[in-house]
N, C-alpha and C. Protein backbone atom coordinates (compact mmCIF):
# COMPACT_ATOMS: atom_id res chain seq x y z
N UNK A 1 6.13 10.98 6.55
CA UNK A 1 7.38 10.99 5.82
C UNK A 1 7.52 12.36 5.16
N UNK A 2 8.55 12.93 5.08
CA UNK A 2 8.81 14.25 4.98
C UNK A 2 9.49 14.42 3.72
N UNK A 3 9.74 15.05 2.47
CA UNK A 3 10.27 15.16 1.41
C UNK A 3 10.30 16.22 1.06
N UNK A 4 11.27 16.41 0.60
CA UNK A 4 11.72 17.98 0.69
C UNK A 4 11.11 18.07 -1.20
N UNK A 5 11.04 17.27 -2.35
CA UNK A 5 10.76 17.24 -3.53
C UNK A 5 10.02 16.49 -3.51
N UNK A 6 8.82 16.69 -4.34
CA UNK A 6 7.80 15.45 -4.35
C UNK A 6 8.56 14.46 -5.03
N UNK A 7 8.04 13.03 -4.94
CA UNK A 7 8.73 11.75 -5.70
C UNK A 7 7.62 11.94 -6.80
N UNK A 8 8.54 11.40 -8.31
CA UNK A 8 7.80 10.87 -8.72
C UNK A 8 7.94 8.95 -9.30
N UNK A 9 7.22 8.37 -9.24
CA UNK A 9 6.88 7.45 -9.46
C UNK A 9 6.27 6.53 -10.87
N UNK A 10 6.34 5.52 -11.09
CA UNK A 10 5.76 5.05 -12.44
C UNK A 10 4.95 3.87 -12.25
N UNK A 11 3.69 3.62 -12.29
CA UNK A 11 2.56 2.92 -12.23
C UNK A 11 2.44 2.16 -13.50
N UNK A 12 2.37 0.49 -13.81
CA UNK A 12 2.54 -0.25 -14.58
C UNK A 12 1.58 -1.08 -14.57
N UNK A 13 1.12 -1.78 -15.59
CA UNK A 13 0.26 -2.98 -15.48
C UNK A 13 0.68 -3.86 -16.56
N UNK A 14 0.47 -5.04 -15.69
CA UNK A 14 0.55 -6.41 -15.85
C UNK A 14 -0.05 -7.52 -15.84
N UNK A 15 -0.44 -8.32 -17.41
CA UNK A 15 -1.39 -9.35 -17.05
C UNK A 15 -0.76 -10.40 -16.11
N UNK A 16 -1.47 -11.44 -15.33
CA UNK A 16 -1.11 -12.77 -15.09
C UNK A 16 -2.02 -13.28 -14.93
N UNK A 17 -2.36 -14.90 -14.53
CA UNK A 17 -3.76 -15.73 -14.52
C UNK A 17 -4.49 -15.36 -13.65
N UNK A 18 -3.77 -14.14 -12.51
CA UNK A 18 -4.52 -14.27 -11.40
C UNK A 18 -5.07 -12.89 -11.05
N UNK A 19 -5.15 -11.89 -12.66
CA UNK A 19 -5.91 -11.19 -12.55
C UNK A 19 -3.88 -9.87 -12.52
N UNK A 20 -4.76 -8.90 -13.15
CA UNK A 20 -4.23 -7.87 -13.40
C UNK A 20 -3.03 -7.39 -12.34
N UNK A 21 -1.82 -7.21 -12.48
CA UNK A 21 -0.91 -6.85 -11.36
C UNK A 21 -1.10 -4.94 -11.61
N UNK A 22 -0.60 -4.38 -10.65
CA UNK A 22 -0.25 -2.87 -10.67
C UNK A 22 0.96 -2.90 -10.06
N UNK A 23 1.75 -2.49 -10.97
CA UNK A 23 3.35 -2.42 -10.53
C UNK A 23 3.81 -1.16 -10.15
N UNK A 24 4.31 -1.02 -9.12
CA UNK A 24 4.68 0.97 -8.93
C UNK A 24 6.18 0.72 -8.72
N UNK A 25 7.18 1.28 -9.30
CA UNK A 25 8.57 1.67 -9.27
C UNK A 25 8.70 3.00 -9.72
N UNK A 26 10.40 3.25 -8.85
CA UNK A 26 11.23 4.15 -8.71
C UNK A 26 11.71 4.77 -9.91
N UNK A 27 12.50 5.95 -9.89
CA UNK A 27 13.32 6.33 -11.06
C UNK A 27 14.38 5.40 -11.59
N UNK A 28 14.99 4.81 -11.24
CA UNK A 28 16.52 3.43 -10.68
C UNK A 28 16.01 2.52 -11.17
N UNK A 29 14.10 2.31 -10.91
CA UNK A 29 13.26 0.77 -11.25
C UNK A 29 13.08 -0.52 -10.49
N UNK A 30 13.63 0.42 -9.60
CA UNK A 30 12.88 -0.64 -7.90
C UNK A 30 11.67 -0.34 -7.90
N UNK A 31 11.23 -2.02 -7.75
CA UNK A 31 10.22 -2.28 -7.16
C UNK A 31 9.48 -1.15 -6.10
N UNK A 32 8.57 -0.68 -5.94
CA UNK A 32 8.07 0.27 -4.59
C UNK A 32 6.20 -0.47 -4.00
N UNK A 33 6.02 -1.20 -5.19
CA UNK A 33 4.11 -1.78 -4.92
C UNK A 33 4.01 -2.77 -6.08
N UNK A 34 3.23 -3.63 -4.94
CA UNK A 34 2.61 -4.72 -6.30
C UNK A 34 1.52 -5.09 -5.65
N UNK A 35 0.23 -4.64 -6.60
CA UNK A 35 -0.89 -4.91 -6.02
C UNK A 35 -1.84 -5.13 -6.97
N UNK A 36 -2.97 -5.33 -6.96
CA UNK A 36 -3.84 -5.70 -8.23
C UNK A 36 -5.21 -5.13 -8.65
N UNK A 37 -5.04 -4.80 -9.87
CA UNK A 37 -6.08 -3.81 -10.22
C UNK A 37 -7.62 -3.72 -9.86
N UNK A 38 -8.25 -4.61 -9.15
CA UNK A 38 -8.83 -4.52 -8.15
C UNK A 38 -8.89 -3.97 -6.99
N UNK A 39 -7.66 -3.40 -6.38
CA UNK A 39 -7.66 -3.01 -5.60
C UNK A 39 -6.73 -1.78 -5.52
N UNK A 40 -7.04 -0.75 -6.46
CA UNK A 40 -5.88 0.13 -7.09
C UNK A 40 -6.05 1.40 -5.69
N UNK A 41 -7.27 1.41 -5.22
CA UNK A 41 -7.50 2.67 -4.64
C UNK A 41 -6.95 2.55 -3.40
N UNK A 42 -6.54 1.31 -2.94
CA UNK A 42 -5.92 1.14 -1.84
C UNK A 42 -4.50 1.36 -2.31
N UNK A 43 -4.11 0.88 -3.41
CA UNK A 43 -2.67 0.72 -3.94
C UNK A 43 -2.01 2.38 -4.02
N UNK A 44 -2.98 3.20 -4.31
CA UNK A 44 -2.55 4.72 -4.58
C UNK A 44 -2.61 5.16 -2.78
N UNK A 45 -3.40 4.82 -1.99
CA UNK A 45 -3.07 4.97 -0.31
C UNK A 45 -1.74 4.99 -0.12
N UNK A 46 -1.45 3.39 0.19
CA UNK A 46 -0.58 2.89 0.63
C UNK A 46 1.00 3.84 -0.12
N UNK A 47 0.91 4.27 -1.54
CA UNK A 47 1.84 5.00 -1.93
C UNK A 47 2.40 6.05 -1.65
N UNK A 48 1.05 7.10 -1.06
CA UNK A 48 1.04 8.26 -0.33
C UNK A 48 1.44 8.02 0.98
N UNK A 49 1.25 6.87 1.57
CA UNK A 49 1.71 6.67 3.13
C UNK A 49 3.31 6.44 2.79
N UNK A 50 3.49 5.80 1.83
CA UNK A 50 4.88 5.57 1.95
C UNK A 50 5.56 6.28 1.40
N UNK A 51 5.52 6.81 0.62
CA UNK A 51 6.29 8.19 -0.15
C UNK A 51 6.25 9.28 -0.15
N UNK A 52 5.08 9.29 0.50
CA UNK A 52 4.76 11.04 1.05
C UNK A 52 3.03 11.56 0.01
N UNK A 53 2.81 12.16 0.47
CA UNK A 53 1.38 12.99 -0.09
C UNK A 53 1.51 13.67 -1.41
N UNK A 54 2.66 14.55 -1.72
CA UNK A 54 2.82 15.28 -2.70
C UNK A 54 3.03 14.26 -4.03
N UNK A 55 3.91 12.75 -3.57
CA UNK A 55 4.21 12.48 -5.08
C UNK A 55 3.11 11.93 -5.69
N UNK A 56 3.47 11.57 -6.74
CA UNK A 56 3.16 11.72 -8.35
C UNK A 56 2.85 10.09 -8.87
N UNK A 57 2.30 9.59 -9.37
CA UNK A 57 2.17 8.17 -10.22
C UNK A 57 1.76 8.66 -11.36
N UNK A 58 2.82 8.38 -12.35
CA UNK A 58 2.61 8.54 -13.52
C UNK A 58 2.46 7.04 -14.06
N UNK A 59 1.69 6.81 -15.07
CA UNK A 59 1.54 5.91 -15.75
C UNK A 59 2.53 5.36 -16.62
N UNK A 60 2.92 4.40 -17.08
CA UNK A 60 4.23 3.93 -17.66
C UNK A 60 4.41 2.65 -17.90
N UNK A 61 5.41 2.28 -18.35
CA UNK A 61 5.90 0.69 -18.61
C UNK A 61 6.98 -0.16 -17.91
N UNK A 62 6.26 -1.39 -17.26
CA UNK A 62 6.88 -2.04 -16.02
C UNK A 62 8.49 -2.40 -16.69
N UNK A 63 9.42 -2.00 -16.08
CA UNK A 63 10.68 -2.02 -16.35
C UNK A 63 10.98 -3.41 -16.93
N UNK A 64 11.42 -3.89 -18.03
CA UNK A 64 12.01 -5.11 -18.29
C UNK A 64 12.60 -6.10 -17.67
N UNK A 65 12.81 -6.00 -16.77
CA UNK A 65 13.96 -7.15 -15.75
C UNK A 65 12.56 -7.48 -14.52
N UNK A 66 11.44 -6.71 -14.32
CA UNK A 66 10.40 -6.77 -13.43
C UNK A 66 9.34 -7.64 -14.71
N UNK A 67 9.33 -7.30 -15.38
CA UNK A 67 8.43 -7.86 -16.34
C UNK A 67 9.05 -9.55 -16.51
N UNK A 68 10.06 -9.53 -17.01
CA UNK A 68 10.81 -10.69 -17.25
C UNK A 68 10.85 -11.57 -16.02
N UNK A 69 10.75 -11.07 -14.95
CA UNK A 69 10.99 -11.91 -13.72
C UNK A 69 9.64 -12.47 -13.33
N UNK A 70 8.17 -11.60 -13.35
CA UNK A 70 7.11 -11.98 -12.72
C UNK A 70 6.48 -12.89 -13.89
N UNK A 71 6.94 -12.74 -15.25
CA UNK A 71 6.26 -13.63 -15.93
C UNK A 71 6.75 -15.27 -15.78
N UNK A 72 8.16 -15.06 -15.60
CA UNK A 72 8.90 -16.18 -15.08
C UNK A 72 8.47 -16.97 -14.31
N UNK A 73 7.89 -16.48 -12.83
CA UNK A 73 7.46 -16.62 -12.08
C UNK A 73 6.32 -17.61 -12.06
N UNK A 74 5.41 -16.92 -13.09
CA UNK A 74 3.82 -17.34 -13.18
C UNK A 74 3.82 -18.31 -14.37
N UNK A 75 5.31 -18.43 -15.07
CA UNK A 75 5.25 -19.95 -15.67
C UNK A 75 5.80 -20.98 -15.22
N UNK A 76 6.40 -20.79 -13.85
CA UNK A 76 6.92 -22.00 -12.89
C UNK A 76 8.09 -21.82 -12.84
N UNK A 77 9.17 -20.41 -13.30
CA UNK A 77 10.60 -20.62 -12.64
C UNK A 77 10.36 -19.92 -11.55
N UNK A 78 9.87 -20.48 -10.20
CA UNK A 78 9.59 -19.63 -8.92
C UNK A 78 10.54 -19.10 -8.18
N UNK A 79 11.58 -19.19 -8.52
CA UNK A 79 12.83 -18.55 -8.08
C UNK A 79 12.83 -17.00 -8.23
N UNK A 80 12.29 -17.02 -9.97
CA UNK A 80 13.05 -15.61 -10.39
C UNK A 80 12.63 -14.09 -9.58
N UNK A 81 11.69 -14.09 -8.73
CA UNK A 81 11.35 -13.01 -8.26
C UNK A 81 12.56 -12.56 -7.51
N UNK A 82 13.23 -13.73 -6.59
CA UNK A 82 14.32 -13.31 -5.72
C UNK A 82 15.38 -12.65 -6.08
N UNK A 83 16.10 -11.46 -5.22
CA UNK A 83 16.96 -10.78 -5.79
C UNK A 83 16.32 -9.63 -6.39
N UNK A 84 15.05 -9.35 -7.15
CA UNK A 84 14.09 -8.03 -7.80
C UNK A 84 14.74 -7.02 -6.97
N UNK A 85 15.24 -5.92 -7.22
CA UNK A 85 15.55 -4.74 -6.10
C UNK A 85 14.17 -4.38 -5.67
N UNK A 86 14.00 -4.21 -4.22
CA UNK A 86 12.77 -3.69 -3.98
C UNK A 86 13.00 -1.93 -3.10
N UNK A 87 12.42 -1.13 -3.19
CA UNK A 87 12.52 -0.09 -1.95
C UNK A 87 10.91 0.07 -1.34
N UNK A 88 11.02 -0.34 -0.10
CA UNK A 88 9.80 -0.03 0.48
C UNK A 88 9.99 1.51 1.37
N UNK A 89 8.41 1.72 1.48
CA UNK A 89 9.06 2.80 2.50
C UNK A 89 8.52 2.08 4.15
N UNK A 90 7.47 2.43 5.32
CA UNK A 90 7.54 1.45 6.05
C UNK A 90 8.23 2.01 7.33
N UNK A 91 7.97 1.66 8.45
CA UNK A 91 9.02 1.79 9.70
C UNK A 91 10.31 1.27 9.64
N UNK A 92 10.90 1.04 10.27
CA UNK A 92 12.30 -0.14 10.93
C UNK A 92 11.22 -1.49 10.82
N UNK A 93 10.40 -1.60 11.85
CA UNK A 93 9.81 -2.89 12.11
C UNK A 93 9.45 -3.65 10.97
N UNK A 94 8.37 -2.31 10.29
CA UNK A 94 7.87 -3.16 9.10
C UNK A 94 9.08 -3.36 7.87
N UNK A 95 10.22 -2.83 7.88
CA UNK A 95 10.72 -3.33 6.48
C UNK A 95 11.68 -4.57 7.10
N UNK A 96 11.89 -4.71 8.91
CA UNK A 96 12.38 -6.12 8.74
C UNK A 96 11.63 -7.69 9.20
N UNK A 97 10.05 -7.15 9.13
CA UNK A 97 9.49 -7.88 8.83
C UNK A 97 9.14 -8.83 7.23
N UNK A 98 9.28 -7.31 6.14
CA UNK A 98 9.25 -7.68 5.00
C UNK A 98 10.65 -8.36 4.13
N UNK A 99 11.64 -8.12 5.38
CA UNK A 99 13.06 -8.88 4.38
C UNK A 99 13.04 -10.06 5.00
N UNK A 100 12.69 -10.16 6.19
CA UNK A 100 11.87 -12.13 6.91
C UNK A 100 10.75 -12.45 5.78
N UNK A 101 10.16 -11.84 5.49
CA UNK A 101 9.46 -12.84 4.68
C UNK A 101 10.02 -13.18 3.38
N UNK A 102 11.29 -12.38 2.74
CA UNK A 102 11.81 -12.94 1.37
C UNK A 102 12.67 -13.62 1.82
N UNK A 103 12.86 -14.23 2.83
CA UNK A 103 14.00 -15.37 3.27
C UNK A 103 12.62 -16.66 3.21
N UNK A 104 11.50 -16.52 3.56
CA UNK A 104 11.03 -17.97 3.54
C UNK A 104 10.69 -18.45 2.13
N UNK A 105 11.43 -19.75 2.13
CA UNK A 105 11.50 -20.75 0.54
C UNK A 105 9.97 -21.01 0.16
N UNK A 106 10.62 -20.93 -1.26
CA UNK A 106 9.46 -21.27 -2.26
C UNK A 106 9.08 -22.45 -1.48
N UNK A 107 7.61 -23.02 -2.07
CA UNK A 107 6.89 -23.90 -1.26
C UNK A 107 6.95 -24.43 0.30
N UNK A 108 6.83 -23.20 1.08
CA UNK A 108 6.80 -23.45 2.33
C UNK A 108 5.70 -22.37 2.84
N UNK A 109 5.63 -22.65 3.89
CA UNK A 109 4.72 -21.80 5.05
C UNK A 109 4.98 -20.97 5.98
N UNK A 110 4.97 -20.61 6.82
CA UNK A 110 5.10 -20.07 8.27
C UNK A 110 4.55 -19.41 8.76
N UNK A 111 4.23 -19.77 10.33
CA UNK A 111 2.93 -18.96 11.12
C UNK A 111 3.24 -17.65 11.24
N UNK A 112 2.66 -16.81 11.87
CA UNK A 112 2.88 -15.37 11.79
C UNK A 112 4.09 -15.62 13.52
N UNK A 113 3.33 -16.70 14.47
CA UNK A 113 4.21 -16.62 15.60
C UNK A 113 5.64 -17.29 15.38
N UNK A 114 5.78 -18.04 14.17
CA UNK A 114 7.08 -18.60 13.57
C UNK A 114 7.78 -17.07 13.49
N UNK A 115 7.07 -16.39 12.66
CA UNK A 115 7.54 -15.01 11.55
C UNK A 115 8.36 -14.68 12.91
N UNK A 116 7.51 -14.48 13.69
CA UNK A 116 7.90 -13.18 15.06
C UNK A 116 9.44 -13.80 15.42
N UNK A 117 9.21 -15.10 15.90
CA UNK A 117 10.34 -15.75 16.24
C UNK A 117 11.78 -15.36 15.50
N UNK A 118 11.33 -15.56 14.56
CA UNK A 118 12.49 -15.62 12.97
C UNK A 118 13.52 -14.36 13.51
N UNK A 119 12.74 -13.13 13.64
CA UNK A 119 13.69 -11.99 13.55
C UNK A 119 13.41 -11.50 15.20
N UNK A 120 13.34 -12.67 16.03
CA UNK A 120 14.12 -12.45 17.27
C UNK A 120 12.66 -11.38 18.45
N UNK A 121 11.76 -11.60 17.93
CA UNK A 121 10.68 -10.92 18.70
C UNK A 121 9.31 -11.84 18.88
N UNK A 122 9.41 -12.94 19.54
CA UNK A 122 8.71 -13.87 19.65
C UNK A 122 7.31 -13.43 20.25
N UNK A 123 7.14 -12.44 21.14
CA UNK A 123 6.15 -12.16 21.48
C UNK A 123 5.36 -11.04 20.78
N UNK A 124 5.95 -10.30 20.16
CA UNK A 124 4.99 -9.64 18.64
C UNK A 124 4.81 -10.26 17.65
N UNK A 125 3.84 -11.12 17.73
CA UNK A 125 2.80 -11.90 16.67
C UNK A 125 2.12 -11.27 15.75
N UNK A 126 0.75 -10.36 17.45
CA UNK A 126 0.32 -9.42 16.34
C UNK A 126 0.86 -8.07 15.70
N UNK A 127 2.33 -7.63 15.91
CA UNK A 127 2.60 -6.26 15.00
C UNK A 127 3.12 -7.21 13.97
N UNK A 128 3.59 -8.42 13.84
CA UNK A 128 4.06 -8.97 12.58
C UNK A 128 3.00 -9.04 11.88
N UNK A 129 1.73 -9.67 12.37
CA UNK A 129 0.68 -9.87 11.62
C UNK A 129 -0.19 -8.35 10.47
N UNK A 130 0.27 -7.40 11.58
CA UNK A 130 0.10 -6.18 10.99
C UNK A 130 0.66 -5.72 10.02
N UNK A 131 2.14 -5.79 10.43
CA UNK A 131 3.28 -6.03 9.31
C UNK A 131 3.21 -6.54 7.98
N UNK A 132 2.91 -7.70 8.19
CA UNK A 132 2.74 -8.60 6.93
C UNK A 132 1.20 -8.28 6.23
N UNK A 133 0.91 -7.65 6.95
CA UNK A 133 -0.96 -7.24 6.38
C UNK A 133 -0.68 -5.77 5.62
N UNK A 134 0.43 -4.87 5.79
CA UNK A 134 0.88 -3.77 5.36
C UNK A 134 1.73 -3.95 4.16
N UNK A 135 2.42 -5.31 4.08
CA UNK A 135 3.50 -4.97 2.88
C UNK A 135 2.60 -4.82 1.27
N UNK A 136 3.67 -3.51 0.54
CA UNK A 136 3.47 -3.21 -0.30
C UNK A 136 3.60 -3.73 -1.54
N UNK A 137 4.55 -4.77 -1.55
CA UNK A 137 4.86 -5.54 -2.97
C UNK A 137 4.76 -7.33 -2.52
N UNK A 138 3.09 -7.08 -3.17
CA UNK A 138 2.99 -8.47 -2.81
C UNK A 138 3.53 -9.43 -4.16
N UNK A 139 3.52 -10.63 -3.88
CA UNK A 139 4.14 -12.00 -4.28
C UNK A 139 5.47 -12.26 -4.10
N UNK A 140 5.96 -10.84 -4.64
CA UNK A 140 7.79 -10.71 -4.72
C UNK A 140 7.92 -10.74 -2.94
N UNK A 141 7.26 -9.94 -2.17
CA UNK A 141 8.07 -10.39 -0.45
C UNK A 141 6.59 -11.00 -0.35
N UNK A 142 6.64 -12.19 -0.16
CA UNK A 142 5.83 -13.54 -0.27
C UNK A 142 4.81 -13.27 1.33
N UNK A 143 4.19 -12.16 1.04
CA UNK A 143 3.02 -12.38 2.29
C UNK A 143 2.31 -13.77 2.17
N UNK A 144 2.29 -14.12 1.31
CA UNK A 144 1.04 -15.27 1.50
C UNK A 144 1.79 -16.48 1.65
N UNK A 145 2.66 -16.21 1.95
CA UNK A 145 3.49 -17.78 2.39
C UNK A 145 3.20 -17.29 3.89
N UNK A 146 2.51 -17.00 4.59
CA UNK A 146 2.63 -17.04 6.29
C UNK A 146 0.43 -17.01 6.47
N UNK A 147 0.54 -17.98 7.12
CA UNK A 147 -0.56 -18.67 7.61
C UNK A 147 -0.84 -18.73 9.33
N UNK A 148 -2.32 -19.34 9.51
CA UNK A 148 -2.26 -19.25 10.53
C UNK A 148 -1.46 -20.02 11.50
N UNK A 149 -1.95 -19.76 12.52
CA UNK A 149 -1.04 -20.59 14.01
C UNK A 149 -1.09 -22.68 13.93
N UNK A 150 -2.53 -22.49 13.51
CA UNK A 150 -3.24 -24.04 13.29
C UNK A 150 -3.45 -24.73 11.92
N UNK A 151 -2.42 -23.95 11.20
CA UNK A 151 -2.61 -24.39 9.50
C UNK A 151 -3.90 -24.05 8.70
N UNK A 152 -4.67 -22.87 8.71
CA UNK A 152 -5.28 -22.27 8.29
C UNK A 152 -5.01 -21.35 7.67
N UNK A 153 -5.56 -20.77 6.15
CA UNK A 153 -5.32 -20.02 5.74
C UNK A 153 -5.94 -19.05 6.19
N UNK A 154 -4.97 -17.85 6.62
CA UNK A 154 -5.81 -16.31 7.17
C UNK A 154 -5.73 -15.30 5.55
N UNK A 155 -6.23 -14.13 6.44
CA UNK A 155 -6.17 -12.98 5.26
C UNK A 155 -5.42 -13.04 4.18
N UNK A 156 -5.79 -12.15 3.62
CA UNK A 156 -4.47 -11.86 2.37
C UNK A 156 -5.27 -10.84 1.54
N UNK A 157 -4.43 -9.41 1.37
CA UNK A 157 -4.75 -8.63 0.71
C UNK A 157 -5.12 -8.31 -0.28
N UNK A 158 -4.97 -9.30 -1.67
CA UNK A 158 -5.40 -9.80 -2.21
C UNK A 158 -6.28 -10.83 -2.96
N UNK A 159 -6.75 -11.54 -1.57
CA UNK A 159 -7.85 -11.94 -1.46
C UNK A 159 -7.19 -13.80 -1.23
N UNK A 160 -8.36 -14.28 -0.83
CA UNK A 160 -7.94 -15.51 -0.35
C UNK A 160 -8.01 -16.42 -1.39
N UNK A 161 -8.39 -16.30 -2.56
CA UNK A 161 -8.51 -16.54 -3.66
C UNK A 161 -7.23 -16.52 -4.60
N UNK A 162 -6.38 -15.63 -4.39
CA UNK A 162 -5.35 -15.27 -4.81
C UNK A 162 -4.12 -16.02 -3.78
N UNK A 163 -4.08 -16.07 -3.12
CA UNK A 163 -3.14 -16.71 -1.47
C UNK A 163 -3.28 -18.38 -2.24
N UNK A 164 -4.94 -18.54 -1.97
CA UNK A 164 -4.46 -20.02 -2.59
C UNK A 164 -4.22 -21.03 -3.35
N UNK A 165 -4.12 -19.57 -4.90
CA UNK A 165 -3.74 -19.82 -6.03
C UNK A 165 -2.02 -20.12 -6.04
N UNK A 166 -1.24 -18.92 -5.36
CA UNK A 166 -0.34 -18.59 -5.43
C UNK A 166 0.39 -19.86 -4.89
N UNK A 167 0.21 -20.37 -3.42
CA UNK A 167 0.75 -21.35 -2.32
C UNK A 167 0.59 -22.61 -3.64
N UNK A 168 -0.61 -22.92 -4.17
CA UNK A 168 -0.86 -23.88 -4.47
C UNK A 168 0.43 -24.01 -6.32
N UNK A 169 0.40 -22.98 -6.66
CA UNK A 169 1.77 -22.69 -7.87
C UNK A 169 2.51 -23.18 -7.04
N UNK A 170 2.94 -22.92 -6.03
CA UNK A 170 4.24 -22.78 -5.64
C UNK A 170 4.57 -24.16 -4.77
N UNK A 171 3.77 -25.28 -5.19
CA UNK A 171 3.82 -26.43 -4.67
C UNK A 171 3.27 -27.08 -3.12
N UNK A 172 2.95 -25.82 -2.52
CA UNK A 172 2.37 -26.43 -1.11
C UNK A 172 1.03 -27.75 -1.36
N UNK A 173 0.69 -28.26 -0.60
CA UNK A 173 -0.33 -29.43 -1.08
C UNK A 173 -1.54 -28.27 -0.65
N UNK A 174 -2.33 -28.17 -1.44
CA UNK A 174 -3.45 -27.51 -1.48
C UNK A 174 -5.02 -28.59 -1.64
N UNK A 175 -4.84 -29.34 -0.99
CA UNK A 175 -6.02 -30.08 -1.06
C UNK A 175 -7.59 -29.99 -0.83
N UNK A 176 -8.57 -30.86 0.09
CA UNK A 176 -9.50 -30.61 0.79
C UNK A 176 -9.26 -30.42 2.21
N UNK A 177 -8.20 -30.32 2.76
CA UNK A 177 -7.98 -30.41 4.31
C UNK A 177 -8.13 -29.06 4.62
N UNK A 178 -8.35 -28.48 5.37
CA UNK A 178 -8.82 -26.76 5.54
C UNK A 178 -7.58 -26.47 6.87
N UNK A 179 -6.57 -27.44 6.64
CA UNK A 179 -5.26 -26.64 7.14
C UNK A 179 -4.37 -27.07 6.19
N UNK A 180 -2.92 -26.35 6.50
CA UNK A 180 -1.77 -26.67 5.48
C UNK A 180 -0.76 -26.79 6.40
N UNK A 181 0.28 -27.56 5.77
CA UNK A 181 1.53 -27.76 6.44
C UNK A 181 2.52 -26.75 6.79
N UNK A 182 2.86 -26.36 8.24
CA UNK A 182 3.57 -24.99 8.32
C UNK A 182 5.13 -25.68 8.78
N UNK A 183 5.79 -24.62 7.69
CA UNK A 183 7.57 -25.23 8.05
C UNK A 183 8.04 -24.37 9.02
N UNK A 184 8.95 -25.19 9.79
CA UNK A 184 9.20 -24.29 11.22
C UNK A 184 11.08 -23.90 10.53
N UNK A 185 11.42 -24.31 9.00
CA UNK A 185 12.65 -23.90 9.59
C UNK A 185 13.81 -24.65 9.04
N UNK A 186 13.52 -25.85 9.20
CA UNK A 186 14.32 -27.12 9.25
C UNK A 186 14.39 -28.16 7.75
N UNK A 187 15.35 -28.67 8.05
CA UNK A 187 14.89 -29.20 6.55
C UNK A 187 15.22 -28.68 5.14
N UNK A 188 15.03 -29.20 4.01
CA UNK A 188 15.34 -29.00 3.08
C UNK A 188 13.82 -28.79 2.38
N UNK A 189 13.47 -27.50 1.49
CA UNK A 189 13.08 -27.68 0.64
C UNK A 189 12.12 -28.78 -0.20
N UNK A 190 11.06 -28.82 -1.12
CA UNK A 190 10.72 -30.07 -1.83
C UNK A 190 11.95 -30.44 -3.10
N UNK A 191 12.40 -29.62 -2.91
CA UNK A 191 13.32 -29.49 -4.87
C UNK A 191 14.32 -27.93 -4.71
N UNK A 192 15.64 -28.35 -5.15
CA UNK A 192 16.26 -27.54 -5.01
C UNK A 192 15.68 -25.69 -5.71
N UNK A 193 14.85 -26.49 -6.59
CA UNK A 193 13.87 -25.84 -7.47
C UNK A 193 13.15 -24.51 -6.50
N UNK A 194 13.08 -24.80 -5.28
CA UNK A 194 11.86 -24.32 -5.04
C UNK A 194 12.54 -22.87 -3.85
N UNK A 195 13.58 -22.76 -3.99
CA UNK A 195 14.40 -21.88 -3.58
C UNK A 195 15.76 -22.38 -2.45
N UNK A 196 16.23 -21.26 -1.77
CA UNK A 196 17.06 -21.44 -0.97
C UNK A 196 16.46 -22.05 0.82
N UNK A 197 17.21 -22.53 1.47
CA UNK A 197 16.66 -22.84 2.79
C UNK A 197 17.08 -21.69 3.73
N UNK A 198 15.81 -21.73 4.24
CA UNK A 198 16.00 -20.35 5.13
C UNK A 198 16.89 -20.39 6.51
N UNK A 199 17.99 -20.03 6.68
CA UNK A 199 18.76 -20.70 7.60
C UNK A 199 18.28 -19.76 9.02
């Protein structure tokens, strides 16, 4: 990525139960990374890949309407993330992989070969899977709502620990069964509560 001015950027932190967020936004206060302080050294990578080498993370305070929304979030209005302005940076592929995944509803699932389907490329599974293993602002574009093929939970960049904290907030049945229920689509929702239906 080529920039004629370096960007600069503002790096934020945020408690929640599930361990420290790192928030990176724009000048405007889009969203650009959400990742967790555990894993910051990847989080400053991924920034340079997407914004270019030269810019800047300055340290700072997570914009009010981002703050207000993720705390929302993590006290059960699971809605409020939707709508957050986000700017990723990313290919073509990968940022419309990442606007498929903010279409799938709160408490639901979907396989990565669902994902592919969704935005019309049924036989790239694995660049979705790649895709969704690349996005930069996790919870807000809901990587961890997409599972495996057989109802297994796969990766998650934040650890699988975190995936099945999150699914399990967000109402999926999180039991002893070592698969989960994957929605193909159809249907309504558990609770109007739990977002919009992904048409």
């Amino acid at each position: 990525m080529d920039h004629a001015l370096p960007e600069c950027l503002t790096l934020g932190r945020l408690a929640t139960p599930i361990g420290e967020a790192l928030i990176v936004t724009d000048e405007e206060g889009r969203l650009c990374a959400l990742d967790w302080s555990d894993f910051e050294s990847r989080l400053l990578r991924t920034i340079r890949r997407h914004h270019g080498p030269a810019t800047t993370l300055n340290p700072g305070p997570v914009p009010r309407r981002i703050v207000a929304a993720v705390e929302a979030y993590f006290s059960g209005h699971l809605t409020s993330l939707e709508g957050l302005p986000c700017r990723t940076g990313g290919t073509p592929f990968q940022r419309e992989v990442w606007e498929a995944l903010r279409k799938i509803p709160v408490g639901r699932t979907l396989s990565y070969g669902a994902l592919a389907a969704r935005i019309g490329r049924p036989k790239a599974v694995r660049a979705v899977g790649l895709a969704n293993g690349a996005n930069p602002i996790g919870v807000v574009v809901p990587c961890h709502r997409v599972i495996g093929a057989n109802g297994t939970l796969t990766g998650y960049g934040g650890g699988l620990h975190r995936k099945r904290w999150l699914l399990a907030h967000e109402g999926v049945p999180m039991d002893e069964q070592p698969t989960l229920p994957i929605w193909q689509g159809y249907g309504a929702p558990p609770s109007a509560a739990r977002g919009p239906i992904w048409q």
